[in-house]
Protein backbone atom coordinates (compact mmCIF):
# COMPACT_ATOMS: atom_id res chain seq x y z
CA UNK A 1 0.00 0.00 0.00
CA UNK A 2 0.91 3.72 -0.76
CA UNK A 3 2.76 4.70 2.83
CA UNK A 4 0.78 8.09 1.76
CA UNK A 5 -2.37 7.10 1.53
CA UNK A 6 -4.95 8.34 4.22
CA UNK A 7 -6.65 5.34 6.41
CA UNK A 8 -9.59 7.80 6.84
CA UNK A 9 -10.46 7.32 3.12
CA UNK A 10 -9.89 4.03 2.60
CA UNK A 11 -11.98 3.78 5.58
CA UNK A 12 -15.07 6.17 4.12
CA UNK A 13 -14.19 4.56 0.64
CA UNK A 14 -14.75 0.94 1.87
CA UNK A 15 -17.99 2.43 3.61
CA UNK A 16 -19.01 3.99 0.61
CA UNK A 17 -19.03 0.65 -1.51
CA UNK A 18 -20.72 -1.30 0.91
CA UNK A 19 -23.40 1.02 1.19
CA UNK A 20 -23.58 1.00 -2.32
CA UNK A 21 -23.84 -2.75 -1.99
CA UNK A 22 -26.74 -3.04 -0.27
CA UNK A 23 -28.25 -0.57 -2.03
CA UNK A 24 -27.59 -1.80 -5.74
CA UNK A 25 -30.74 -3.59 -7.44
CA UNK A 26 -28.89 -5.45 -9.57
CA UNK A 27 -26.50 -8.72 -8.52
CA UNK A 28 -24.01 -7.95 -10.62
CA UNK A 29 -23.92 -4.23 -9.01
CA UNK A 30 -24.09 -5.43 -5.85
CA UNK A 31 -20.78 -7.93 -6.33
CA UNK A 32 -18.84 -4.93 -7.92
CA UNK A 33 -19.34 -2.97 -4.81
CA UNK A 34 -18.41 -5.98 -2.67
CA UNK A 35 -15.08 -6.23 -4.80
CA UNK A 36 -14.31 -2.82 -4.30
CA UNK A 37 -14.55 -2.92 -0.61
CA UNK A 38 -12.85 -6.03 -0.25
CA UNK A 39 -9.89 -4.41 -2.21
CA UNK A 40 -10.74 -1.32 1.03
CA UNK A 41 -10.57 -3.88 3.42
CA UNK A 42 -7.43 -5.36 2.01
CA UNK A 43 -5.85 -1.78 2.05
CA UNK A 44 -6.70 -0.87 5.33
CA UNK A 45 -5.40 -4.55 6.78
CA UNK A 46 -2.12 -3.78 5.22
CA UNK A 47 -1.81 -0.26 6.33
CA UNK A 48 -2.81 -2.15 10.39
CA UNK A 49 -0.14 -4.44 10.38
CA UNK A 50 2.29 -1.73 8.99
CA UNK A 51 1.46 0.20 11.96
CA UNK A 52 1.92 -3.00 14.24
CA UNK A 53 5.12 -3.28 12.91
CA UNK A 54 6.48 0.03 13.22
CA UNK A 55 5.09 0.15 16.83
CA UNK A 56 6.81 -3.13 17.83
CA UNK A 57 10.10 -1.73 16.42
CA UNK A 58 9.75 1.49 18.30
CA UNK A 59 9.44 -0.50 21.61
């Protein structure tokens, strides 16, 4: 992940989609959105156990 990205929107991004998700009338709409904020979800995991990492170096 981009060390410059913002967690905040990948966060209101991943909200965004599944929102959208629920939302969509159509199944194929609805599984677009879900890829989306999987791809969010996988993001912000990686950008969490950066973090963990730096923190356990620091200490």
């Amino acid at each position: 992940m981009n060390g410059e990205m913002d967690v905040n929107y990948l966060l209101h991004r991943q909200q965004v989609a599944l929102i959208r998700a629920q939302m969509s009338r159509s199944v194929k709409g609805r599984e677009a959105y879900e890829g989306l904020a999987r791809g969010y979800t996988d993001q912000i995991d990686a950008y969490r156990r950066e973090n963990e990492r730096l923190v356990d170096l620091a200490h």
